[in-house]
C-alpha atoms as a PDB file:
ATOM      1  CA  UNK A   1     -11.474  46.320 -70.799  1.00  0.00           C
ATOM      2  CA  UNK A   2     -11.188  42.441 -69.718  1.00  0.00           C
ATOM      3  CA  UNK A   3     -14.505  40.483 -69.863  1.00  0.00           C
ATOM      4  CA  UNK A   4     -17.189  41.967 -67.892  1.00  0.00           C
ATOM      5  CA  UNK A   5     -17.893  40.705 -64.828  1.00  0.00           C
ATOM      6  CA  UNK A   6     -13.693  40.202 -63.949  1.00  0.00           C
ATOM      7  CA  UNK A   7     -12.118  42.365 -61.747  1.00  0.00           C
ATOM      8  CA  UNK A   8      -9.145  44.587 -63.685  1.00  0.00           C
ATOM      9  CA  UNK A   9      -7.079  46.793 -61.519  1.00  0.00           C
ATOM     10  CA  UNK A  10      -5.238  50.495 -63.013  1.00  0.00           C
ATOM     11  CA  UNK A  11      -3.027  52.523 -61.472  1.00  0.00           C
ATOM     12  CA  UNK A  12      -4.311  56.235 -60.412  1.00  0.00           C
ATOM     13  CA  UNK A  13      -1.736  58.685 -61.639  1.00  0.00           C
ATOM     14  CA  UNK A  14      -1.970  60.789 -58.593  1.00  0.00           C
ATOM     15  CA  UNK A  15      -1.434  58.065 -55.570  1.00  0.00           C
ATOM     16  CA  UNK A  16      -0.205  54.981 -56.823  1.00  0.00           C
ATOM     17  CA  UNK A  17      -3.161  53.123 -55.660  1.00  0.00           C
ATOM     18  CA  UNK A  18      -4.820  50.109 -57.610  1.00  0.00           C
ATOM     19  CA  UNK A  19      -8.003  51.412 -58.582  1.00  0.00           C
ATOM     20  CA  UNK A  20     -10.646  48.246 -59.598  1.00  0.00           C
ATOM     21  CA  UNK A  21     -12.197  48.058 -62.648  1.00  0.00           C
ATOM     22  CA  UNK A  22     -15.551  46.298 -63.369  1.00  0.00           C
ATOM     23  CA  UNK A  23     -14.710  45.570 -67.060  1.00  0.00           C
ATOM     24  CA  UNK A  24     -17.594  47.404 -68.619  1.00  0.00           C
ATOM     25  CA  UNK A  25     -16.367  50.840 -68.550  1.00  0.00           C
ATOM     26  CA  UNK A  26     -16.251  52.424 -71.758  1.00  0.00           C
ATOM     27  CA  UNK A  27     -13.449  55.252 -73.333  1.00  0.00           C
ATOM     28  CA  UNK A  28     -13.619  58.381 -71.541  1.00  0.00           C
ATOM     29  CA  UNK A  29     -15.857  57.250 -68.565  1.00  0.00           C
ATOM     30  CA  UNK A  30     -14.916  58.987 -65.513  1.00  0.00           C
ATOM     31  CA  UNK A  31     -13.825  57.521 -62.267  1.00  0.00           C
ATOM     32  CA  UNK A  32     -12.557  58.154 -58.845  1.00  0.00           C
ATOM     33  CA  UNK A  33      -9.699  56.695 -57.291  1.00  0.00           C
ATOM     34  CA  UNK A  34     -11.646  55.335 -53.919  1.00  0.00           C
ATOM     35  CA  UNK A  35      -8.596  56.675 -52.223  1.00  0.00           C
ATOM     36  CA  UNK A  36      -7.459  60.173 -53.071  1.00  0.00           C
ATOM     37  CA  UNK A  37     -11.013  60.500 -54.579  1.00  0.00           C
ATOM     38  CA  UNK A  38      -9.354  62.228 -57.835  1.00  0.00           C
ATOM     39  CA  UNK A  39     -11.757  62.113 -60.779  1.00  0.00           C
ATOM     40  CA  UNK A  40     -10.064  60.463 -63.276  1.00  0.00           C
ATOM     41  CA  UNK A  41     -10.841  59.381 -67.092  1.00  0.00           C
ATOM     42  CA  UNK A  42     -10.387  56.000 -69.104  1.00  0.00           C
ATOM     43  CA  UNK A  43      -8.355  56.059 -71.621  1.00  0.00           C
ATOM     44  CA  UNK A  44      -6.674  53.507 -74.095  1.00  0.00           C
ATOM     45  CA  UNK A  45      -2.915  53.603 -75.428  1.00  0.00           C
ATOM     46  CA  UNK A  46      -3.383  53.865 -79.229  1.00  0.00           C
ATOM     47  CA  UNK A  47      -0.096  51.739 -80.037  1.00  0.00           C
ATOM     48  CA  UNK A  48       0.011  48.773 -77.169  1.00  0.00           C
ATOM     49  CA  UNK A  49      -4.514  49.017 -76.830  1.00  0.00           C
ATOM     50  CA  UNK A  50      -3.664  48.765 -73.273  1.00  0.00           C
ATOM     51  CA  UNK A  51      -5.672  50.975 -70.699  1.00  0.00           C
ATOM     52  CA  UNK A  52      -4.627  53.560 -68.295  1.00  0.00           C
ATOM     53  CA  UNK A  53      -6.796  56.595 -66.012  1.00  0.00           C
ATOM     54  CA  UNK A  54      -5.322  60.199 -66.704  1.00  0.00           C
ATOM     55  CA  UNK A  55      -6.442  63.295 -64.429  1.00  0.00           C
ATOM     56  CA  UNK A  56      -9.655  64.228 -65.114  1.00  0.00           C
ATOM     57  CA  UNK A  57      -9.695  67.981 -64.181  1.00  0.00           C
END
């Protein structure tokens, strides 16, 4: 994630919404999207290192 204490945004997978990102969330952490309230994981592309949330079901 960016430097701690910088606000990152993600996309939820389910609603398109920008879900913000505090910057110290680890790999696997879960997370809600503070609209649809879907619990959603971390996770980190293994080519490109970039981050993304998946469904968390």
């Amino acid at each position: 994630m960016p430097q701690k204490g910088s606000c990152n945004y993600l996309t939820c997978p389910m609603c398109d919404v920008e879900v913000p990102m505090a910057g110290d969330e680890k790999v696997g952490e879960s997370v809600y999207c503070p609209y649809c309230q879907t619990p959603l994981a971390l996770r980190k592309e293994k080519e490109t290192e970039e981050f993304f949330l998946e469904e968390d079901f």
